[in-house]
C-alpha atoms as a PDB file:
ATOM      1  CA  UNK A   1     116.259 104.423  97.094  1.00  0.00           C
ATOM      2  CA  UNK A   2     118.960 105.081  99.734  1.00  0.00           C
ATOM      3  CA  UNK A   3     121.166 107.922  99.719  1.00  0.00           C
ATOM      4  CA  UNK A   4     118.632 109.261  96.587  1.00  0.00           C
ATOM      5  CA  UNK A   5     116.960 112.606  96.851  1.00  0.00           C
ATOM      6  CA  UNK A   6     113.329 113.018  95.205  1.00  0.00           C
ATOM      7  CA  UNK A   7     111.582 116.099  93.635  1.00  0.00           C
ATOM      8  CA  UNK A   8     107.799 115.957  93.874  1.00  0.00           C
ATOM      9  CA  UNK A   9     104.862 118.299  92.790  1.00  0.00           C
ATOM     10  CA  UNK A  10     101.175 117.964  94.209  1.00  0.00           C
ATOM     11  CA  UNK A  11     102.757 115.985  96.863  1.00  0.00           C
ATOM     12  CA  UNK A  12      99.993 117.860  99.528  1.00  0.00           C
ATOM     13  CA  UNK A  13      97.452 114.889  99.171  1.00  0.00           C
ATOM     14  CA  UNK A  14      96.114 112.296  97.095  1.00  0.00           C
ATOM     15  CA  UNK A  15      99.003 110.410  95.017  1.00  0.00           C
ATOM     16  CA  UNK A  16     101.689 113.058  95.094  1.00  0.00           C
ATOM     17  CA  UNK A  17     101.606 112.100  99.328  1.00  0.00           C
ATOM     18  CA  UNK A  18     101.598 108.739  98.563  1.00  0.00           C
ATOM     19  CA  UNK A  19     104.540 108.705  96.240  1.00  0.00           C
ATOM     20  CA  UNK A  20     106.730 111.181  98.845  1.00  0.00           C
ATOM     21  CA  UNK A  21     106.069 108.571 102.008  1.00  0.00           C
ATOM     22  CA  UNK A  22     106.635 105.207  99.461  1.00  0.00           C
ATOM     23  CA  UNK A  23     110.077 106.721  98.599  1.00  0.00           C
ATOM     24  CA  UNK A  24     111.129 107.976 101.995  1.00  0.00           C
ATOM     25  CA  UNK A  25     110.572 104.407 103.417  1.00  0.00           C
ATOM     26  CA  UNK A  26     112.524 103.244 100.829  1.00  0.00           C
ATOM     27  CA  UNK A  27     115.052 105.600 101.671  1.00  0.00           C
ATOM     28  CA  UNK A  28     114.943 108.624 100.004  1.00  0.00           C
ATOM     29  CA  UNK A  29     115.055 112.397 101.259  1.00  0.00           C
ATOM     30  CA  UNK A  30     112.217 114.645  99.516  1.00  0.00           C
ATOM     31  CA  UNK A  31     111.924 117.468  98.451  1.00  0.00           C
ATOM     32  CA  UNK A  32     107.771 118.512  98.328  1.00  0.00           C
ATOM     33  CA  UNK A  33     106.373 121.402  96.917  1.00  0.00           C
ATOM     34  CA  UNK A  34     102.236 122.252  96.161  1.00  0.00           C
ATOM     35  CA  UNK A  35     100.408 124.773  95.205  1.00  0.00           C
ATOM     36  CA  UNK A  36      98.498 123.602  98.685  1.00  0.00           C
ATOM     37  CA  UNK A  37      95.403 126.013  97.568  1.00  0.00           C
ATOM     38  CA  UNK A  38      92.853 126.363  95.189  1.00  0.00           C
ATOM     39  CA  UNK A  39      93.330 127.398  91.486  1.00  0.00           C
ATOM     40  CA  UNK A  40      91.133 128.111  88.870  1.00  0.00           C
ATOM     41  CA  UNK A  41      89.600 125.286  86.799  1.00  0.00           C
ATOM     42  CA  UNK A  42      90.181 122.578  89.723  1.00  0.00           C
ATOM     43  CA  UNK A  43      87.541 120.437  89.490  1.00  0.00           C
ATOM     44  CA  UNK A  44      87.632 119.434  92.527  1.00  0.00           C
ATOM     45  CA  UNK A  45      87.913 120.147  96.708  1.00  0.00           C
ATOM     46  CA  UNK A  46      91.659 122.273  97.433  1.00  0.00           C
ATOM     47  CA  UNK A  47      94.490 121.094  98.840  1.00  0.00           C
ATOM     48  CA  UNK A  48      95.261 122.615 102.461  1.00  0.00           C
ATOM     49  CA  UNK A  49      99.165 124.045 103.997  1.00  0.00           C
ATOM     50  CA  UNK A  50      97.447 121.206 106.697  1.00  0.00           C
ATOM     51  CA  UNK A  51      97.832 118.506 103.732  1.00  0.00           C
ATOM     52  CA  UNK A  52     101.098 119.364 102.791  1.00  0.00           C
ATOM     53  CA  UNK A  53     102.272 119.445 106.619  1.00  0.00           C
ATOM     54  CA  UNK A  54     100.535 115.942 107.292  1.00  0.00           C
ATOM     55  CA  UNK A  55     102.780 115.093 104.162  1.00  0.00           C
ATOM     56  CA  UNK A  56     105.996 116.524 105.996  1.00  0.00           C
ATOM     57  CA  UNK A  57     104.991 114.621 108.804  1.00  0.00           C
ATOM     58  CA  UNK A  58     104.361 111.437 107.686  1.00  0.00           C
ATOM     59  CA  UNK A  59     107.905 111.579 105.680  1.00  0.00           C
ATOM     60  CA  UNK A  60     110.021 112.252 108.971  1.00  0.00           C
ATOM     61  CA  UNK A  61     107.967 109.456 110.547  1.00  0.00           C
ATOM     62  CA  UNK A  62     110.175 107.376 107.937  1.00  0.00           C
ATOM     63  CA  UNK A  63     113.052 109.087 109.824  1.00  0.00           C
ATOM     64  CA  UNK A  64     114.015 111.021 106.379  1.00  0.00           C
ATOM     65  CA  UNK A  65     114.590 114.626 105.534  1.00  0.00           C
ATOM     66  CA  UNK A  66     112.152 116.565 103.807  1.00  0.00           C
ATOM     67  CA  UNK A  67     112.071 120.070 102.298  1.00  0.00           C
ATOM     68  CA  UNK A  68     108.842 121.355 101.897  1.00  0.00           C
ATOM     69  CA  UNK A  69     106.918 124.339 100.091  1.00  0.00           C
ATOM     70  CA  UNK A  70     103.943 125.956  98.670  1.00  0.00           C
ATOM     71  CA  UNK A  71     104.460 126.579  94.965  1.00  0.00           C
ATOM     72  CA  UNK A  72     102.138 126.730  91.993  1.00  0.00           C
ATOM     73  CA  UNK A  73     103.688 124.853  89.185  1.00  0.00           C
ATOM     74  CA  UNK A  74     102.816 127.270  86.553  1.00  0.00           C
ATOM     75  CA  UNK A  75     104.846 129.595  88.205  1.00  0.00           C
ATOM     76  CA  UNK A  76     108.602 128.478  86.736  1.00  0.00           C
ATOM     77  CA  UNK A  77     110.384 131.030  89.138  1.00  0.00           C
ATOM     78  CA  UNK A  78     108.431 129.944  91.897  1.00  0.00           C
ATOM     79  CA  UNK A  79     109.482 126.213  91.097  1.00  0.00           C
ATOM     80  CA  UNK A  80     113.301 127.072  90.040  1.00  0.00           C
ATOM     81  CA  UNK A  81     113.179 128.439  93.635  1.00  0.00           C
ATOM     82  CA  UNK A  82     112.130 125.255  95.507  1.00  0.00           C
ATOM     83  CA  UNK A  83     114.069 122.611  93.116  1.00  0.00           C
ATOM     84  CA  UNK A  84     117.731 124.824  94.401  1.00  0.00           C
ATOM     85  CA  UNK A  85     117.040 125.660  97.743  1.00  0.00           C
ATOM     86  CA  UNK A  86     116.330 121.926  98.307  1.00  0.00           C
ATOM     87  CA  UNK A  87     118.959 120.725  96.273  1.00  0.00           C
ATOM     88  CA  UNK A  88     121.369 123.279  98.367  1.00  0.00           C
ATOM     89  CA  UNK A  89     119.331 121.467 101.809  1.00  0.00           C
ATOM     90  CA  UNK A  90     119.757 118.092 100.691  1.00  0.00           C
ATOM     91  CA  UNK A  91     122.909 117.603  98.412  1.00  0.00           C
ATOM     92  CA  UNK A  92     121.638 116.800  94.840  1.00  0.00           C
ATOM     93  CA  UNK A  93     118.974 115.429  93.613  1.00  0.00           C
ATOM     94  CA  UNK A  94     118.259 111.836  91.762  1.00  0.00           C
ATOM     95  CA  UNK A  95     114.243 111.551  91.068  1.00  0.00           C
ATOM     96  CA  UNK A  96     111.811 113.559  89.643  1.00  0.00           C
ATOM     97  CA  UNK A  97     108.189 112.791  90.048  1.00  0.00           C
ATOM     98  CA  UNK A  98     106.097 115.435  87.944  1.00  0.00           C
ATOM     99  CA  UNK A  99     102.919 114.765  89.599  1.00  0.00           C
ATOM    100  CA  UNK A 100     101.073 118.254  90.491  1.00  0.00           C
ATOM    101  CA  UNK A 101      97.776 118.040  88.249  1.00  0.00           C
ATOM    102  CA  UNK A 102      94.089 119.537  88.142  1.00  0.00           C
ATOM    103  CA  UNK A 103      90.991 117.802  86.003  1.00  0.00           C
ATOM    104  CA  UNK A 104      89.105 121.334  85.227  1.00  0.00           C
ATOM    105  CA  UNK A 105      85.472 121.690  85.286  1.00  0.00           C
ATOM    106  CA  UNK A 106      84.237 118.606  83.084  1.00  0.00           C
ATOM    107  CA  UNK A 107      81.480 119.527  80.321  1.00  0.00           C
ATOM    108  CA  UNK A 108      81.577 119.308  76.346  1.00  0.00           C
ATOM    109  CA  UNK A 109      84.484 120.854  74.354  1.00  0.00           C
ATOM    110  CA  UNK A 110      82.317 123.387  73.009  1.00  0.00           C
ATOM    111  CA  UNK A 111      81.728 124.514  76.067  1.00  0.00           C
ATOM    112  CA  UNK A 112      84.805 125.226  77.730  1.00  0.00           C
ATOM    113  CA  UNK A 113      85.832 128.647  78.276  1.00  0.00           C
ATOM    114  CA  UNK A 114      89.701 129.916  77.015  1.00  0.00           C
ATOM    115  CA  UNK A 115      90.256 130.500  80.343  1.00  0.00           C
ATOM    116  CA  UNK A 116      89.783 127.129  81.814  1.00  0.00           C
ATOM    117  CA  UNK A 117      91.238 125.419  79.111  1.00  0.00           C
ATOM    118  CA  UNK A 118      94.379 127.697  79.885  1.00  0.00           C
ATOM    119  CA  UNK A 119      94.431 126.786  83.524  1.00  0.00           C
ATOM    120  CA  UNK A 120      94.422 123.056  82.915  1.00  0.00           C
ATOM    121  CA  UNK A 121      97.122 123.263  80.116  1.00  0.00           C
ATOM    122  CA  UNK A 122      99.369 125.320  81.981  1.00  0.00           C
ATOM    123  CA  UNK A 123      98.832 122.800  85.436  1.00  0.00           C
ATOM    124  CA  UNK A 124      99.005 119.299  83.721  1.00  0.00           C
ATOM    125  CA  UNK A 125     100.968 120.228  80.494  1.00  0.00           C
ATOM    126  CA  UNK A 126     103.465 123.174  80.986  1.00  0.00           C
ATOM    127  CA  UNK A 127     103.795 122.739  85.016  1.00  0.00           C
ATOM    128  CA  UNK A 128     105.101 119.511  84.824  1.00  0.00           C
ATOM    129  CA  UNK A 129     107.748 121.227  81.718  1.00  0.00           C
ATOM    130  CA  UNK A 130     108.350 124.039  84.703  1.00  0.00           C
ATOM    131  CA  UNK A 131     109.280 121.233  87.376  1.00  0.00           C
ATOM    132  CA  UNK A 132     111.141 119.272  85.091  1.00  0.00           C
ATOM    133  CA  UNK A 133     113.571 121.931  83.751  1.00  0.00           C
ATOM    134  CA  UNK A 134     115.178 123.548  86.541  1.00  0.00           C
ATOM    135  CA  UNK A 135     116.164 119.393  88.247  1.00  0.00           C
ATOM    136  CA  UNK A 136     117.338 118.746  84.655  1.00  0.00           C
ATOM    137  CA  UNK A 137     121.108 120.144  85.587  1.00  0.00           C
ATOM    138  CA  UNK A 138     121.004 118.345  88.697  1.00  0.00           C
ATOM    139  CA  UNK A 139     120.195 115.398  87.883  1.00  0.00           C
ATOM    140  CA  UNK A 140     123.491 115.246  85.488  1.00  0.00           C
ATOM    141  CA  UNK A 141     125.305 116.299  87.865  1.00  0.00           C
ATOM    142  CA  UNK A 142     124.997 113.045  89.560  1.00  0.00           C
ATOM    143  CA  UNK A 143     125.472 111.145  86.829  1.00  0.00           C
ATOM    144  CA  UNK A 144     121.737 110.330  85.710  1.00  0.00           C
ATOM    145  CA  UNK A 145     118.633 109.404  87.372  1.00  0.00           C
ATOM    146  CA  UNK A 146     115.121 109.303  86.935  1.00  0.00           C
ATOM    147  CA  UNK A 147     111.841 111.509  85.511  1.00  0.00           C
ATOM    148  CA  UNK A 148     108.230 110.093  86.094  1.00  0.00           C
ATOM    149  CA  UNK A 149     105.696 111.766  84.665  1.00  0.00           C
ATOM    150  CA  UNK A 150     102.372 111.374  86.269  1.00  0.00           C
ATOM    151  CA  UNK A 151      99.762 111.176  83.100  1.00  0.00           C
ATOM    152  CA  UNK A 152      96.900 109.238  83.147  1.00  0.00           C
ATOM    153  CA  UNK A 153      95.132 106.467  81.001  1.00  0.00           C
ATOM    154  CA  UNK A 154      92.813 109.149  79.634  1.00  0.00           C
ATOM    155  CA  UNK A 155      96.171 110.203  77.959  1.00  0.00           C
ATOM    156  CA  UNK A 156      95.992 106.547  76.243  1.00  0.00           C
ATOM    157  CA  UNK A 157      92.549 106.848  75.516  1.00  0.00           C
ATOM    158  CA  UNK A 158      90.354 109.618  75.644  1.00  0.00           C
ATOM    159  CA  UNK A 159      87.047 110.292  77.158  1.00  0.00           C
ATOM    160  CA  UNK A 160      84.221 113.058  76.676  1.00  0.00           C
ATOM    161  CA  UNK A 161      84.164 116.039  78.600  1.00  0.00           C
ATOM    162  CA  UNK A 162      87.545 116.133  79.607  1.00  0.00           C
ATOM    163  CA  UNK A 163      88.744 118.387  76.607  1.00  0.00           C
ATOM    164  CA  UNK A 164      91.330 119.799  78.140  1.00  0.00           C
ATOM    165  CA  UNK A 165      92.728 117.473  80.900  1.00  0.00           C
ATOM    166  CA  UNK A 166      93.085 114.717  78.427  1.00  0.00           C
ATOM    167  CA  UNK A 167      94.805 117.141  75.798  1.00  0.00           C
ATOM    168  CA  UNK A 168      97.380 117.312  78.436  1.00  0.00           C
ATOM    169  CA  UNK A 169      97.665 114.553  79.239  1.00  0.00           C
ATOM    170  CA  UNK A 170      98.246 112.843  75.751  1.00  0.00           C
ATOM    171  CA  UNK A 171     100.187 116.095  75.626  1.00  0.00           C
ATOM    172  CA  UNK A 172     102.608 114.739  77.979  1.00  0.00           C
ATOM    173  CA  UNK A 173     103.191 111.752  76.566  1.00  0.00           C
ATOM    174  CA  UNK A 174     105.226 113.561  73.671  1.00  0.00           C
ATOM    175  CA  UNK A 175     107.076 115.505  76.072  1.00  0.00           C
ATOM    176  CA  UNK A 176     108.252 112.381  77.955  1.00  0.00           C
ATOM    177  CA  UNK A 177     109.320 110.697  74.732  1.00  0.00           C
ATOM    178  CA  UNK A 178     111.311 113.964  73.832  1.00  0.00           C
ATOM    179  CA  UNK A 179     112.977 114.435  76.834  1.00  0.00           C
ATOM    180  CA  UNK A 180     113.833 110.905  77.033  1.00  0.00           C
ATOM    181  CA  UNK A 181     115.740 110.983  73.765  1.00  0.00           C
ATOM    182  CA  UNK A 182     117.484 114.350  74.551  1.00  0.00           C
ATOM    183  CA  UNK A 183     118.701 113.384  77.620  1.00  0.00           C
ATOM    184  CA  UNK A 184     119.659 109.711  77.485  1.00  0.00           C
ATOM    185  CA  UNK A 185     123.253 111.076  77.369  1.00  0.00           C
ATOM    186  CA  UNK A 186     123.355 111.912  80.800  1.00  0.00           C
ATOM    187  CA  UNK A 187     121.802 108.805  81.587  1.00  0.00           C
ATOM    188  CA  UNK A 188     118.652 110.791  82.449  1.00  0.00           C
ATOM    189  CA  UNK A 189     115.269 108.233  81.935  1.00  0.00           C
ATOM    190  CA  UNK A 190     112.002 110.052  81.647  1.00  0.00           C
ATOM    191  CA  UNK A 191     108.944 107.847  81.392  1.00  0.00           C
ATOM    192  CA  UNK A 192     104.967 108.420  82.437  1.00  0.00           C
ATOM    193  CA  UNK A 193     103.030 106.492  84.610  1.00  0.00           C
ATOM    194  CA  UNK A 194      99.296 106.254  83.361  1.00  0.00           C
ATOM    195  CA  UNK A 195      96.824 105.494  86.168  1.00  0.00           C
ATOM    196  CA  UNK A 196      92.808 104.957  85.799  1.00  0.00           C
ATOM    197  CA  UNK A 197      90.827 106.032  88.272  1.00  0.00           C
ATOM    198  CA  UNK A 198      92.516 106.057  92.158  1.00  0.00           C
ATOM    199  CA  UNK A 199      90.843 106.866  95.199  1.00  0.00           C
ATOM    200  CA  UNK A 200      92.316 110.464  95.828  1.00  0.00           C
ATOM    201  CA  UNK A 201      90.122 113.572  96.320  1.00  0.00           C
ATOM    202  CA  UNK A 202      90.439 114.043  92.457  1.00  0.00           C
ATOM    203  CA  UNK A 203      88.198 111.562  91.277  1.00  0.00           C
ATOM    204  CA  UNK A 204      85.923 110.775  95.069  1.00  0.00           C
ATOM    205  CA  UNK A 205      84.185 114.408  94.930  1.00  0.00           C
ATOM    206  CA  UNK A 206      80.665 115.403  94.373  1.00  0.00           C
ATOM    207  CA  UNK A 207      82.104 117.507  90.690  1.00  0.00           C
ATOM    208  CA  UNK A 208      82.963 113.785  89.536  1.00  0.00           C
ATOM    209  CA  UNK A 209      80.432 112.530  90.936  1.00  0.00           C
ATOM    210  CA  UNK A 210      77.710 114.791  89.301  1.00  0.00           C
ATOM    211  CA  UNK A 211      79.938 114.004  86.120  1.00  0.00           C
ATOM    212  CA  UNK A 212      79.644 109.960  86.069  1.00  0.00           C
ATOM    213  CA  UNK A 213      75.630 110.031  87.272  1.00  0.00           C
ATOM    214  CA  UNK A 214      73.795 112.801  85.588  1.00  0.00           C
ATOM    215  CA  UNK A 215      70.753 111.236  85.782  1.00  0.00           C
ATOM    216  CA  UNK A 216      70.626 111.591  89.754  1.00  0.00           C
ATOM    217  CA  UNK A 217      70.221 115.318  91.847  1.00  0.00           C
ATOM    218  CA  UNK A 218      72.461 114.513  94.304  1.00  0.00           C
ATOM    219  CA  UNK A 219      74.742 111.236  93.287  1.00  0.00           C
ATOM    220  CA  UNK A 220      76.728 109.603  96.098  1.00  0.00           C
ATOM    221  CA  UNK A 221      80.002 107.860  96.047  1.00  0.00           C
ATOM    222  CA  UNK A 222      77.846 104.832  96.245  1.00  0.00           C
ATOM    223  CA  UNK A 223      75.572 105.501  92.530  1.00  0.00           C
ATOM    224  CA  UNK A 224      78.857 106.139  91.343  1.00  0.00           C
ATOM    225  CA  UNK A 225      81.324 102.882  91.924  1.00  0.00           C
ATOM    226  CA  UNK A 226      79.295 100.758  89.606  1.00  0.00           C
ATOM    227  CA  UNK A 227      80.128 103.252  86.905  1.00  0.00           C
ATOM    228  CA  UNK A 228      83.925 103.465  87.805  1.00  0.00           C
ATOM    229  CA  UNK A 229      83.729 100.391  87.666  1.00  0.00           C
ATOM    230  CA  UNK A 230      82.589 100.030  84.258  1.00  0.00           C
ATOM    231  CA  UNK A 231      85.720 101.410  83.010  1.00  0.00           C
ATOM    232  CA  UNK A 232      88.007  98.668  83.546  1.00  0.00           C
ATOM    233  CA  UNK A 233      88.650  95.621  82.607  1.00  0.00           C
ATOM    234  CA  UNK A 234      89.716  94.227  85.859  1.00  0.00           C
ATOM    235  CA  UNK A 235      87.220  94.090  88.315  1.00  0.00           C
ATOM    236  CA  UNK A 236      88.275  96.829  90.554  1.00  0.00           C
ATOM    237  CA  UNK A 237      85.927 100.545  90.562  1.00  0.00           C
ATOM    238  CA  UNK A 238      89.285 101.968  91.552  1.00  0.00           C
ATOM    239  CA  UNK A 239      92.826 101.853  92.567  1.00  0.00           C
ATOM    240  CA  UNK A 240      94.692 102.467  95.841  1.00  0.00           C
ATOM    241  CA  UNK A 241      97.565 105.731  95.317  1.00  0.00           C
ATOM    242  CA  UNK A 242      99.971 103.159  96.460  1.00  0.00           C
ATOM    243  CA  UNK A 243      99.092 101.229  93.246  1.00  0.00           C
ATOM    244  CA  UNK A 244     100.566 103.844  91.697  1.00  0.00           C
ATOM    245  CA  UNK A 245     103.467 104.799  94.160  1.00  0.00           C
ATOM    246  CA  UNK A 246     104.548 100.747  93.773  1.00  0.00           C
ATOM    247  CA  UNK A 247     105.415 101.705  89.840  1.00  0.00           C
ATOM    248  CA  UNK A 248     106.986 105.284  90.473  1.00  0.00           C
ATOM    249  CA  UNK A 249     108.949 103.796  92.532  1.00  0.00           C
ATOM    250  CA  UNK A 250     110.141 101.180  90.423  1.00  0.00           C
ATOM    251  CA  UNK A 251     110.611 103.234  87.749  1.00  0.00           C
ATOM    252  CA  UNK A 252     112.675 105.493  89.633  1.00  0.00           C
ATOM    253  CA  UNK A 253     114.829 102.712  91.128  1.00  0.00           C
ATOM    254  CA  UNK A 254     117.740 101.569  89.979  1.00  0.00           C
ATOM    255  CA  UNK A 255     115.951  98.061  89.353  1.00  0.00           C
ATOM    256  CA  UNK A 256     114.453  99.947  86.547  1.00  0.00           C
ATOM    257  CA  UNK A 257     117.807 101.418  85.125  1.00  0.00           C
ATOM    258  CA  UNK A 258     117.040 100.856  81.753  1.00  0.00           C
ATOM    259  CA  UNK A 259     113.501 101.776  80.847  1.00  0.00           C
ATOM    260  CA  UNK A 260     113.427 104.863  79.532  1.00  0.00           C
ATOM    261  CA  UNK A 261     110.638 106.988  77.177  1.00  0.00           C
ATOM    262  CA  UNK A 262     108.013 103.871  77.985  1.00  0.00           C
ATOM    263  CA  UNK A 263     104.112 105.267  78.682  1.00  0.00           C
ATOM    264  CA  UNK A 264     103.147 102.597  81.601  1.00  0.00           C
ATOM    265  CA  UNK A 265      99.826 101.898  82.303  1.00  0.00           C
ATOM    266  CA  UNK A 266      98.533 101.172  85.676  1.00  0.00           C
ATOM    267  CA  UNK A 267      94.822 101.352  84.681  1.00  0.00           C
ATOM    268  CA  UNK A 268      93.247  97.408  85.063  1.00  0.00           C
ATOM    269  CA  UNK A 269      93.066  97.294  81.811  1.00  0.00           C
ATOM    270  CA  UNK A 270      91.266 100.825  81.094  1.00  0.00           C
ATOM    271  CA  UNK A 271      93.222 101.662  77.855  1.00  0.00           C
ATOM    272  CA  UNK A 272      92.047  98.090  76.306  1.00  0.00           C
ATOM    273  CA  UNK A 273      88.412  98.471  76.621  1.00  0.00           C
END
């Protein structure tokens, strides 16, 4: 990744962090944005402006450059905004990593209100078409390089209440195979990466929690691991975020030059079962 410049959303916490640090000690500059707050339908604890600083920090402790931002991805002006004034920073830009993504408030499709549906759609689905569109010229500009598309094995195979993040999700997967055809000329490759469950604030809060172990008041990370578990069919409750960071960054290597429009699964098996 030397000499490469890297776009990342959500990159406050949780696997967008990881994936910033994994490809500045590999040598790239990065160029971080979150919405670093909380938004409606979350599902989960906020990110902080202190997460996305420790995220700055921990970058330049790699001895890279990093430009860094608050910016809600369903905001595309708010995005455009961040993608040039760090390309204008930097010099260019080679990676993409669409990562920014809620879960919503989980419960049964029939019960989920138009306007959490929305929020979800417009984070997971329609963010990540916001953050891809304004690198899109860039990226040609240099001649190619590489989109990863953070999606998720409930994209591969869904799971009840979780109408709307897995919607997006699969959602996503169409938009990746799209782009990957319509930009192949530029030697642009767009592909998703499709994790299970990862130990990020995401899944380890008392919402999921509360989700996984109804049958308990007051469920603990503890009742639930079993259950996590459960899901896959390697023997592993969940994965590490640099799991995941190890395939975004080969995908957005040059060692993987020519896979392109390919759904990868890093999931233990979760899409089999």
């Amino acid at each position: 990744m030397a000499g490469k410049i890297a776009l990342i959303s959500g990159a406050a916490r949780g696997q967008g962090r990881h994936h910033a640090v994994r490809l500045a000690e590999e040598g790239a500059d990065i160029i971080a944005f979150d919405v670093a707050g909380p938004v409606e339908a979350q599902g989960a604890p906020a990110a902080t402006p202190e997460d996305l600083a420790e995220t700055v920090r921990l970058v330049e402790k790699s001895d890279r450059r990093i430009v860094a931002a608050r910016a809600d991805v369903r905001d595309a002006d708010a995005v455009a905004e961040v993608v040039e004034r760090g390309v204008a920073e930097l010099g260019g830009l080679d990676v993409v990593v669409a990562n920014a993504g809620i879960q919503g408030i989980p419960g049964p499709a029939a019960q989920t209100t138009p306007a959490d549906w929305g929020a979800v759609i417009d984070t997971n689905l329609t963010g990540v078409f916001h953050t891809v569109l304004p690198a899109i010229p860039h990226l040609a500009a240099r001649g190619g390089g590489s989109i990863v598309i953070t999606s998720s094995s409930i994209g591969l195979r869904s799971v009840p209440n979780l109408a709307p993040y897995g919607a997006a999700k699969a959602g996503l997967t169409g938009l990746m195979r799209t782009l990957a055809l319509e930009l192949a000329e530029h030697s642009i490759r767009v592909n998703t990466v499709n994790p299970t469950t990862v130990a990020t604030p995401m899944l380890l809060n008392p919402v999921n929690f509360g989700l996984f172990r109804p049958d308990l008041d007051d469920p603990t990370e503890e009742d639930v691991r079993p259950v996590y578990r459960s899901l896959n069919a390697l023997p592993v409750a969940y994965l590490e975020p640099d799991d995941i960071s190890n395939a975004v960054l080969f995908l957005s290597s040059d060692e993987g030059r020519w896979i392109t429009g390919v759904a990868l699964p890093v999931d233990a098996g979760y899409a089999l079962k």
